[in-house]
C-alpha atoms as a PDB file:
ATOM      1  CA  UNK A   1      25.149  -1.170  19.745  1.00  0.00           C
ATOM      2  CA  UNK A   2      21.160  -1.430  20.690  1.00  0.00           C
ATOM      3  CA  UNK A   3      20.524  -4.063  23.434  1.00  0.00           C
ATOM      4  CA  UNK A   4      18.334  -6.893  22.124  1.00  0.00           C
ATOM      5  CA  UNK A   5      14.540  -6.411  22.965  1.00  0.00           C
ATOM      6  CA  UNK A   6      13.484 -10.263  23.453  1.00  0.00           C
ATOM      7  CA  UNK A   7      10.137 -12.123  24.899  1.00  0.00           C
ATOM      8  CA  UNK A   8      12.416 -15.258  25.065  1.00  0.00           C
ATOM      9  CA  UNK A   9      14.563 -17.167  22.917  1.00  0.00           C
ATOM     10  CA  UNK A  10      13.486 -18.017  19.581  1.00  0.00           C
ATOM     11  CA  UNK A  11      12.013 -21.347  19.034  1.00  0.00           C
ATOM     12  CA  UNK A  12      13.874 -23.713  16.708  1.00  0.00           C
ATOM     13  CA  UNK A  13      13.074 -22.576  13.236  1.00  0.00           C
ATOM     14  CA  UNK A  14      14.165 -25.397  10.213  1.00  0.00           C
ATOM     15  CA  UNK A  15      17.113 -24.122   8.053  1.00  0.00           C
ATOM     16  CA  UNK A  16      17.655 -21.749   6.104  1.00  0.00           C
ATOM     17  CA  UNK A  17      18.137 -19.179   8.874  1.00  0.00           C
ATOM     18  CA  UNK A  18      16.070 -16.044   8.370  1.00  0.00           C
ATOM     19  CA  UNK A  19      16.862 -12.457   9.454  1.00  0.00           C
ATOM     20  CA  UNK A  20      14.911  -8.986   8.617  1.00  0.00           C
ATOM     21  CA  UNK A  21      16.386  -5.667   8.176  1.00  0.00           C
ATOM     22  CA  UNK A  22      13.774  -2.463   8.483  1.00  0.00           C
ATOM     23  CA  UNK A  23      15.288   0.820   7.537  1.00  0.00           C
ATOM     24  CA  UNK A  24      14.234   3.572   9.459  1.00  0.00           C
ATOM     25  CA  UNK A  25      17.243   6.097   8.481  1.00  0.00           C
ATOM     26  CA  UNK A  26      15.572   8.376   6.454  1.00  0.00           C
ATOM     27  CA  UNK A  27      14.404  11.901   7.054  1.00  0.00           C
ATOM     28  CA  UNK A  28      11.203  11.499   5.487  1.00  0.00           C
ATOM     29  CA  UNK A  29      11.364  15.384   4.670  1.00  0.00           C
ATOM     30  CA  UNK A  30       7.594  14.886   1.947  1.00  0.00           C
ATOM     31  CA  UNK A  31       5.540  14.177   5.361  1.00  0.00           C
ATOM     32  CA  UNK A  32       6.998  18.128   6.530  1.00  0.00           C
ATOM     33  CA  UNK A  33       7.127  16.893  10.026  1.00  0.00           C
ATOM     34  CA  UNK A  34      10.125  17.497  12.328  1.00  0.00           C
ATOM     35  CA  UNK A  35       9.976  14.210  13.431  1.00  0.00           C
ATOM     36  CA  UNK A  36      10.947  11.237  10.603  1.00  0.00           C
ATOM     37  CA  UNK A  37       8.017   9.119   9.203  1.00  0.00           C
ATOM     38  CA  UNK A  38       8.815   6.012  11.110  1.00  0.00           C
ATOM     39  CA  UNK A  39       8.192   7.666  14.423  1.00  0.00           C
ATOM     40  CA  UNK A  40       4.983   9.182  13.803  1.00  0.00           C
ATOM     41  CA  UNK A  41       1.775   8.440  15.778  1.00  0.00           C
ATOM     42  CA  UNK A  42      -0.423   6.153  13.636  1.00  0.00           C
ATOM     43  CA  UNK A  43      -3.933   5.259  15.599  1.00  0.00           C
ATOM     44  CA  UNK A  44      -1.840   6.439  18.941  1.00  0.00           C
ATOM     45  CA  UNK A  45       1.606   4.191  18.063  1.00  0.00           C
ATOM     46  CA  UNK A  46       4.755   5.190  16.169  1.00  0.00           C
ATOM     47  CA  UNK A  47       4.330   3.979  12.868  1.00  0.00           C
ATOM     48  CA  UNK A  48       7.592   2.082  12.586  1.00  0.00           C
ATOM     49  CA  UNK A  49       5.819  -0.053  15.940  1.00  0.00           C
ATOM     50  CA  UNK A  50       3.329  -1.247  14.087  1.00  0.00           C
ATOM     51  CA  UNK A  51       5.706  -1.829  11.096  1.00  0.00           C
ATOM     52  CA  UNK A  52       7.635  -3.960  13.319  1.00  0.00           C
ATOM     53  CA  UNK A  53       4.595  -6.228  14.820  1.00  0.00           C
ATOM     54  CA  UNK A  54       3.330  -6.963  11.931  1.00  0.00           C
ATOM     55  CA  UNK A  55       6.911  -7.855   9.951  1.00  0.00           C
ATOM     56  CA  UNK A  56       7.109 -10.432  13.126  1.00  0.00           C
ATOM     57  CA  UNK A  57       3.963 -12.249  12.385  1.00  0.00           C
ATOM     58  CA  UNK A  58       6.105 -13.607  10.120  1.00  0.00           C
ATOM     59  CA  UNK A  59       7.237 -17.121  12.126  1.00  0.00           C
ATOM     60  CA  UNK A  60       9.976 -17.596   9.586  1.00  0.00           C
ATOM     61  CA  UNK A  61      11.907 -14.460  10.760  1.00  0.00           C
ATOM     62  CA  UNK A  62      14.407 -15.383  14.086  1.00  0.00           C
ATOM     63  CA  UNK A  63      16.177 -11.467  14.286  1.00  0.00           C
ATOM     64  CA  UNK A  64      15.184  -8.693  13.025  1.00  0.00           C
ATOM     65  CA  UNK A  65      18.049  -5.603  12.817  1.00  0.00           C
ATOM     66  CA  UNK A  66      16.605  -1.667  12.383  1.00  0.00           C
ATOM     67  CA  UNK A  67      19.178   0.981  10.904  1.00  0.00           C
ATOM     68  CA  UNK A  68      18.255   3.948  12.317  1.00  0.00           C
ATOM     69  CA  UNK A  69      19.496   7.816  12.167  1.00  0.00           C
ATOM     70  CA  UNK A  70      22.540   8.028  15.213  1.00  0.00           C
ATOM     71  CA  UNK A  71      20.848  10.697  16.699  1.00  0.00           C
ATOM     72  CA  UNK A  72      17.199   8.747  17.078  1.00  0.00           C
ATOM     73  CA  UNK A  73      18.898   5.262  18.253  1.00  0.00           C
ATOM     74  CA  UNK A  74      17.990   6.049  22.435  1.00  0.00           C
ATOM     75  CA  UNK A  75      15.219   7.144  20.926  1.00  0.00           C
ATOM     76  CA  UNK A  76      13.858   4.135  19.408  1.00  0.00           C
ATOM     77  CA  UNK A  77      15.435   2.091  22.224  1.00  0.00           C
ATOM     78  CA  UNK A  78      13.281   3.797  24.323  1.00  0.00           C
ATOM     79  CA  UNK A  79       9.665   2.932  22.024  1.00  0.00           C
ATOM     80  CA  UNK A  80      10.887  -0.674  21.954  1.00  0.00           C
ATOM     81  CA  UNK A  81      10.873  -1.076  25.362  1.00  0.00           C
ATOM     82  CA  UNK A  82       7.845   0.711  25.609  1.00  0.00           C
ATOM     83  CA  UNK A  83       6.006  -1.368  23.157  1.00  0.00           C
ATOM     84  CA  UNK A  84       8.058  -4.354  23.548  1.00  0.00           C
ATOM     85  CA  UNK A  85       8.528  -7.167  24.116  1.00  0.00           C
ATOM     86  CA  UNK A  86       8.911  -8.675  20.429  1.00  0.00           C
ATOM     87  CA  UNK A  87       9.246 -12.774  19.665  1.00  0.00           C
ATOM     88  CA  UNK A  88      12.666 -12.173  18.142  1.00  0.00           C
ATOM     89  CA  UNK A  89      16.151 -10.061  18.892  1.00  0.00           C
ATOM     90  CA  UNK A  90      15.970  -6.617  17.724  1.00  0.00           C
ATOM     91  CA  UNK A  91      19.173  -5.040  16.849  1.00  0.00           C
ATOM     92  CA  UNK A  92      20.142  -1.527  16.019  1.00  0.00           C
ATOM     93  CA  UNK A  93      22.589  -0.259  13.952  1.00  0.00           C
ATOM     94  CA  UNK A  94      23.199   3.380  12.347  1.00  0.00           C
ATOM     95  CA  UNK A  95      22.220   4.662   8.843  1.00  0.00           C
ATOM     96  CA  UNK A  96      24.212   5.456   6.301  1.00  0.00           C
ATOM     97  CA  UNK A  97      24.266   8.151   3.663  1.00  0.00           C
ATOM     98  CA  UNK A  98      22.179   6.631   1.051  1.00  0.00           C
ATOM     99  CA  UNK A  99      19.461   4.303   1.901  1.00  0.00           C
ATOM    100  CA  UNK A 100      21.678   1.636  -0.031  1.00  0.00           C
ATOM    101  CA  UNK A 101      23.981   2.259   2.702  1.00  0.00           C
ATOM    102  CA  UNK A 102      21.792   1.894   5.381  1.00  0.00           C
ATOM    103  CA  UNK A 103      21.207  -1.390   3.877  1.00  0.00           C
ATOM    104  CA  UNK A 104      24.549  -2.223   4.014  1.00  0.00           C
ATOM    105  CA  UNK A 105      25.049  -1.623   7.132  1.00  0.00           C
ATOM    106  CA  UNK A 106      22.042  -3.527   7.976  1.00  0.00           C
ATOM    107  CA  UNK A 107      23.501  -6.581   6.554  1.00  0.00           C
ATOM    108  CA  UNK A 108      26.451  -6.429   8.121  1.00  0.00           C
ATOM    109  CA  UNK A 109      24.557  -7.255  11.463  1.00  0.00           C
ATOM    110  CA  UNK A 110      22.635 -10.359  10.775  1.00  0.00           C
ATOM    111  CA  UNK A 111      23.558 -13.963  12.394  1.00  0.00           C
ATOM    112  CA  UNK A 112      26.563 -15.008  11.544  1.00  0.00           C
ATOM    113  CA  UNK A 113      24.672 -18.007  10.088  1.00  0.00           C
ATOM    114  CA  UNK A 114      21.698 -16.404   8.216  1.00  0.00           C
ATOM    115  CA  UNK A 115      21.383 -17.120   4.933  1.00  0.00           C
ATOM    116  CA  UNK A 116      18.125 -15.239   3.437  1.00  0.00           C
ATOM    117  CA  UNK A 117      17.456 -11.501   4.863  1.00  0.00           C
ATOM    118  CA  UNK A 118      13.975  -9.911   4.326  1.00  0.00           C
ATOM    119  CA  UNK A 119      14.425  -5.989   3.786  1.00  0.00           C
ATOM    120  CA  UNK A 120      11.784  -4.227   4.504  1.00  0.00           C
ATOM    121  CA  UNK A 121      10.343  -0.108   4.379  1.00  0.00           C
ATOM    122  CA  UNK A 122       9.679   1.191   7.729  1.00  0.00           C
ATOM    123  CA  UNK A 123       7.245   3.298   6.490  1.00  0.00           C
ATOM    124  CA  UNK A 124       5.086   0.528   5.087  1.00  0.00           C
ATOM    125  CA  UNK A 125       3.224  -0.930   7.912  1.00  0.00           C
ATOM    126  CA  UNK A 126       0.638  -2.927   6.654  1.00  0.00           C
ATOM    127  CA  UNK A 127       2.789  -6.022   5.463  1.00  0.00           C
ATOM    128  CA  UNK A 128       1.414  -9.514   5.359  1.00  0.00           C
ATOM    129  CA  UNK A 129       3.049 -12.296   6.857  1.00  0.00           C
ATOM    130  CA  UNK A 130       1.684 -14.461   4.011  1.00  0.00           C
ATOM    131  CA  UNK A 131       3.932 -12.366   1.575  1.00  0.00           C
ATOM    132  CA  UNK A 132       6.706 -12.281   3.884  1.00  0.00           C
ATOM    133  CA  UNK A 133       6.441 -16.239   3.781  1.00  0.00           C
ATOM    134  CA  UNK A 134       5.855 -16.055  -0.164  1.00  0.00           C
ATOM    135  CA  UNK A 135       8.832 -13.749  -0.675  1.00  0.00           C
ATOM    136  CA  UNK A 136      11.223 -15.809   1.484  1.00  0.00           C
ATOM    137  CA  UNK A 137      10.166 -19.464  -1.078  1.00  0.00           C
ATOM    138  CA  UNK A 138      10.714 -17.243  -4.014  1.00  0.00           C
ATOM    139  CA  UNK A 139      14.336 -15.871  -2.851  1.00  0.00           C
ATOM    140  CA  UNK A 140      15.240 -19.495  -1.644  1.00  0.00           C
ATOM    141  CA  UNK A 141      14.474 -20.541  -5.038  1.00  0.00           C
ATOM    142  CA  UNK A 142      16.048 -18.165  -7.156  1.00  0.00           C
ATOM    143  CA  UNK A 143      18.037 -16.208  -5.245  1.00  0.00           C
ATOM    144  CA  UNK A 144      15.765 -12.954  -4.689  1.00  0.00           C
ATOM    145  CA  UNK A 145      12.227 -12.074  -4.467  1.00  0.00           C
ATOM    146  CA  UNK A 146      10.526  -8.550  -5.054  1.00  0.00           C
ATOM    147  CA  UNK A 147       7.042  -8.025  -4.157  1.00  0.00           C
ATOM    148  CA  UNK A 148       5.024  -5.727  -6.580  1.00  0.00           C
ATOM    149  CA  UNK A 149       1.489  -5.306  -7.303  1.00  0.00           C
ATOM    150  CA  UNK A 150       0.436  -5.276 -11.113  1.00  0.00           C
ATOM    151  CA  UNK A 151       0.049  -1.790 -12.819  1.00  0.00           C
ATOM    152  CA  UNK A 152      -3.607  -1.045 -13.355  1.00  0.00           C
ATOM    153  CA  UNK A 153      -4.033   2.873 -14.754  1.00  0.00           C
ATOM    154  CA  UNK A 154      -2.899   3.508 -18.090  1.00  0.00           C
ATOM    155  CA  UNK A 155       0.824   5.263 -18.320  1.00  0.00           C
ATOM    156  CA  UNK A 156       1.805   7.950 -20.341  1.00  0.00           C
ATOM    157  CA  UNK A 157       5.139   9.211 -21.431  1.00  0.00           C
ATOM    158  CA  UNK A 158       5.228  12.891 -21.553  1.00  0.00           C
ATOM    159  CA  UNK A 159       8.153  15.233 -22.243  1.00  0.00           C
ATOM    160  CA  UNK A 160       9.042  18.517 -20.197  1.00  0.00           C
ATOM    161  CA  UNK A 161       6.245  20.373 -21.168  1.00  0.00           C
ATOM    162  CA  UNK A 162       3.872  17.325 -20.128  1.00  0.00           C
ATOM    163  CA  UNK A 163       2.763  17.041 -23.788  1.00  0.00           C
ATOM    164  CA  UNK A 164       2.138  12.950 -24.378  1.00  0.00           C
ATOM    165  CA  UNK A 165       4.907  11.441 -26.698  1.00  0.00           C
ATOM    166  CA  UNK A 166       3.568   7.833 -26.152  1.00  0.00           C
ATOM    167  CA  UNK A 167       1.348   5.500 -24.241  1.00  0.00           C
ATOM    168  CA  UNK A 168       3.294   2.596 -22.455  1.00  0.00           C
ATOM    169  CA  UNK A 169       1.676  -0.615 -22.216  1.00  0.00           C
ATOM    170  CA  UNK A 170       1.056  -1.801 -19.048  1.00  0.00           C
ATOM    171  CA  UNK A 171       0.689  -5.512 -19.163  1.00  0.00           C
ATOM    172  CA  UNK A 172       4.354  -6.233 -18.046  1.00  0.00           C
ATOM    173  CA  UNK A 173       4.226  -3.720 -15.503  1.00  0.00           C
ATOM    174  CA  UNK A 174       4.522  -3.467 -11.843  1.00  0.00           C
ATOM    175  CA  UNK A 175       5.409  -1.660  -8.932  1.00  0.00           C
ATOM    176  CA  UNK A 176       7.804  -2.552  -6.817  1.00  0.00           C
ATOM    177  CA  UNK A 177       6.848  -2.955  -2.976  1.00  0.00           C
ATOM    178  CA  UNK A 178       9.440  -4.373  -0.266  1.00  0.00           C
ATOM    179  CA  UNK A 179      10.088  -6.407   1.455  1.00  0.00           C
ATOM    180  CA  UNK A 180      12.699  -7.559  -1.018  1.00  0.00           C
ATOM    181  CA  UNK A 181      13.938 -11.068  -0.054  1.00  0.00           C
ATOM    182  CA  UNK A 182      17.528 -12.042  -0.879  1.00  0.00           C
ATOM    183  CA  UNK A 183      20.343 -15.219  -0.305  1.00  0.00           C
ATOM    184  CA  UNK A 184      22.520 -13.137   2.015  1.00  0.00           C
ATOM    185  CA  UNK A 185      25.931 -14.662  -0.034  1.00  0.00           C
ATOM    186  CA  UNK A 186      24.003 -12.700  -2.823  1.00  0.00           C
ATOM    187  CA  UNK A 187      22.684  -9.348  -2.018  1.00  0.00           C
ATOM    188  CA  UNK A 188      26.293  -8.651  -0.302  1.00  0.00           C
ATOM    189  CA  UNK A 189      27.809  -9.188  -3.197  1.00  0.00           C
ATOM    190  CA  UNK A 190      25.705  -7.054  -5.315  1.00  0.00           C
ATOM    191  CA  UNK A 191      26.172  -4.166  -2.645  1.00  0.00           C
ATOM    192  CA  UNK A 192      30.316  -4.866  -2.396  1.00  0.00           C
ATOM    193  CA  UNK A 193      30.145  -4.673  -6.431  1.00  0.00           C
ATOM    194  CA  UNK A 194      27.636  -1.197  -6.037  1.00  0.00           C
ATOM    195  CA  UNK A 195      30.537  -0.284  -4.016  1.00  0.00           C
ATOM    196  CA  UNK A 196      33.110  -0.703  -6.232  1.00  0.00           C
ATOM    197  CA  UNK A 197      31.756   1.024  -9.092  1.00  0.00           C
ATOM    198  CA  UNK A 198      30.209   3.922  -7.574  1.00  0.00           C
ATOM    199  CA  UNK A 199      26.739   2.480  -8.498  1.00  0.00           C
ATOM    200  CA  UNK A 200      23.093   3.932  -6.476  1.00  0.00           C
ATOM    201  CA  UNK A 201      20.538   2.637  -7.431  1.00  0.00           C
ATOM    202  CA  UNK A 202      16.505   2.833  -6.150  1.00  0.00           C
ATOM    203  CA  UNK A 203      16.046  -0.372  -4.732  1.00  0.00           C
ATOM    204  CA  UNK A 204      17.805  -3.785  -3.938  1.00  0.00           C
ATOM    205  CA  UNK A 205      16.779  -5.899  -6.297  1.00  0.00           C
ATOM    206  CA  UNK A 206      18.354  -3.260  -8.990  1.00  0.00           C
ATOM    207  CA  UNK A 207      21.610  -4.348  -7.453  1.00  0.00           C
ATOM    208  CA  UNK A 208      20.939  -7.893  -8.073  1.00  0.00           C
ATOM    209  CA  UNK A 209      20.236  -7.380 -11.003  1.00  0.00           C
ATOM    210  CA  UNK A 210      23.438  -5.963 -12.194  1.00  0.00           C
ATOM    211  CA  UNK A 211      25.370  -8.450 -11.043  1.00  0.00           C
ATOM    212  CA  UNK A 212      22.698 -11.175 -13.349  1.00  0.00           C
ATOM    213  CA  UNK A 213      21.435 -12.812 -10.646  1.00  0.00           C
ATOM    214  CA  UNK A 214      17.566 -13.596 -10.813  1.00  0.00           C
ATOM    215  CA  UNK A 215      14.694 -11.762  -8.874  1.00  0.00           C
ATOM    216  CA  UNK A 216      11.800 -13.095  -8.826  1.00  0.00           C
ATOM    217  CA  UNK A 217       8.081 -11.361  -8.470  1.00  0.00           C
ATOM    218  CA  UNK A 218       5.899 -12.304  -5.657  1.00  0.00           C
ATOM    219  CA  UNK A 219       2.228 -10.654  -6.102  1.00  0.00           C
ATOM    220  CA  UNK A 220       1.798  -8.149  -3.246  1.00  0.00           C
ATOM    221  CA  UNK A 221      -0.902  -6.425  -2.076  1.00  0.00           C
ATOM    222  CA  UNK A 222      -2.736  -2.656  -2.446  1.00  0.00           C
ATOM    223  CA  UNK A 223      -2.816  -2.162   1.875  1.00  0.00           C
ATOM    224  CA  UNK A 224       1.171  -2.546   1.590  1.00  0.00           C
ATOM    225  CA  UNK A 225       1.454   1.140   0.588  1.00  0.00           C
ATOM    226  CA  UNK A 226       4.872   3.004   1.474  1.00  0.00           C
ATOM    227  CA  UNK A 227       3.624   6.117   3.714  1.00  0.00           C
ATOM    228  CA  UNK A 228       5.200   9.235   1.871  1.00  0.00           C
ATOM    229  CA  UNK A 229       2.879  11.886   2.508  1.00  0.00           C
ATOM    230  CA  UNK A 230      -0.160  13.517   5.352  1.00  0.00           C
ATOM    231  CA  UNK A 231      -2.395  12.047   2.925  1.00  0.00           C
ATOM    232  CA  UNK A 232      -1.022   8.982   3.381  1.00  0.00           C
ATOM    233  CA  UNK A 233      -0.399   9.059   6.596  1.00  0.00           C
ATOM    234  CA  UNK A 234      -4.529  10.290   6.788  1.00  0.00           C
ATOM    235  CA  UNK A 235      -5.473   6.568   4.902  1.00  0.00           C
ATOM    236  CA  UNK A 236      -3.331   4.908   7.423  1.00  0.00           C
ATOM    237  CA  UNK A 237      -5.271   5.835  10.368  1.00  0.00           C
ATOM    238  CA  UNK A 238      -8.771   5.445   8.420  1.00  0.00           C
ATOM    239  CA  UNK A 239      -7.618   1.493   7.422  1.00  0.00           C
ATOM    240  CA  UNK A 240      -6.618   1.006  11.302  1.00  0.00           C
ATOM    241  CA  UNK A 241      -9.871   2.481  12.237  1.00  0.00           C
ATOM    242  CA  UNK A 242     -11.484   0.227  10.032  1.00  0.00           C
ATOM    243  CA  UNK A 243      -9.610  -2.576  11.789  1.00  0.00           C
ATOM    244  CA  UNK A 244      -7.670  -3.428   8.707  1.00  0.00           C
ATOM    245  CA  UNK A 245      -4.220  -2.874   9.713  1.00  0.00           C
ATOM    246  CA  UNK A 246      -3.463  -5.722  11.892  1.00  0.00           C
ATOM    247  CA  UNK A 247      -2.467  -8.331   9.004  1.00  0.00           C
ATOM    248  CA  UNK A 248      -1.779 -12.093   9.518  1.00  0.00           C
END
């Protein structure tokens, strides 16, 4: 569908083969923007650019596929060859209803011959490649790899009224972060069996899950915050400023 946006062929990577999927579908409608999140100016460049570059530092990664909203593809064709060219292919594909759609979708494009797929949030730019890396040993492992960061504030259960009905302990805790890093064989058949049973659930690795296949925690990190909101968007540009966004 999207031409390939290429510095040169990729160099010979050892096996497995590795592609990424970013979705970039979503309306983003908390930032209240008429643009979606992904295309936002962060420091002066869309935010789903610098999602992109640093998802790449990644050596392990040899394509990388976007799902993005039909009526933004030209669009973003147009900011990748603006801010191109990228070490791998780039291919585009359109979204789907759901965001476990879009994934779907996104799957459905990768080499022929990949067999581990990093999935990644557009809207969370300031990914390591070190966890990348991390997250693709864990899911060759054990099949699939979520990276989280540890809960550290104390949760409370409240009812409707937000009176407290309990405190929840927090030491096996954490919040889930993407990428999420999955065998390909695997995470298609935990979408084709979400499918089938008319099953949506919040993330990936929920689908994997279900079907009892093993996930796998990699420790993330704090920077590798999903942007949701103008506040968030506001940090963004104050940890670029601070020359913290470029991650290796």
């Amino acid at each position: 569908m999207g031409e390939d946006h290429r510095m040169n062929s990729p160099a010979h990577h050892s096996s497995p083969l590795i592609n990424a999927v970013i979705v970039a579908a979503g309306k983003g409608e908390r930032m209240g923007t008429l643009l979606p999140k992904p295309f936002l100016a962060l420091a002066g460049v869309p935010l789903l650019i610098h999602t992109v570059r640093n998802l790449l530092r990644s050596p392990l990664i040899t394509k990388l596929v976007i799902v993005v909203a039909a009526e933004r593809e030209v669009f973003l064709q147009d900011l990748l060859e603006r801010y191109g060219p990228f070490s791998v292919p780039i291919g585009l594909v359109h979204g789907g209803r759901e965001r476990q759609d879009s994934v779907r979708l996104g799957l459905a494009a990768l080499d022929p011959a990949c067999e581990v797929v990093v999935i990644h949030d557009a809207a969370r730019p300031f990914i390591a490649a070190e966890i990348v890396d991390r997250s693709v040993a864990a899911a060759v492992e054990v099949g699939g790899a979520l990276v989280a960061i540890p809960v550290k504030d104390t949760l409370k259960q409240v009812d409707e009224d937000n009176t407290v009905l309990a405190t929840v302990p927090r030491q096996s805790l954490w919040l889930a972060q993407t990428p999420q890093t999955f065998r390909v064989q695997l995470i298609r058949e935990a979408h084709a069996r979400a499918v089938s049973e008319g099953i949506i659930a919040t993330d990936d690795a929920a689908l994997l899950e279900r079907i009892g296949a093993q996930v796998k925690v990699v420790r993330g990190d704090p920077l590798n915050f999903k942007i949701t909101t103008p506040d968030d968007l506001r940090l963004a540009e104050a940890i670029l400023l601070k020359g913290l966004g470029a991650r290796c």
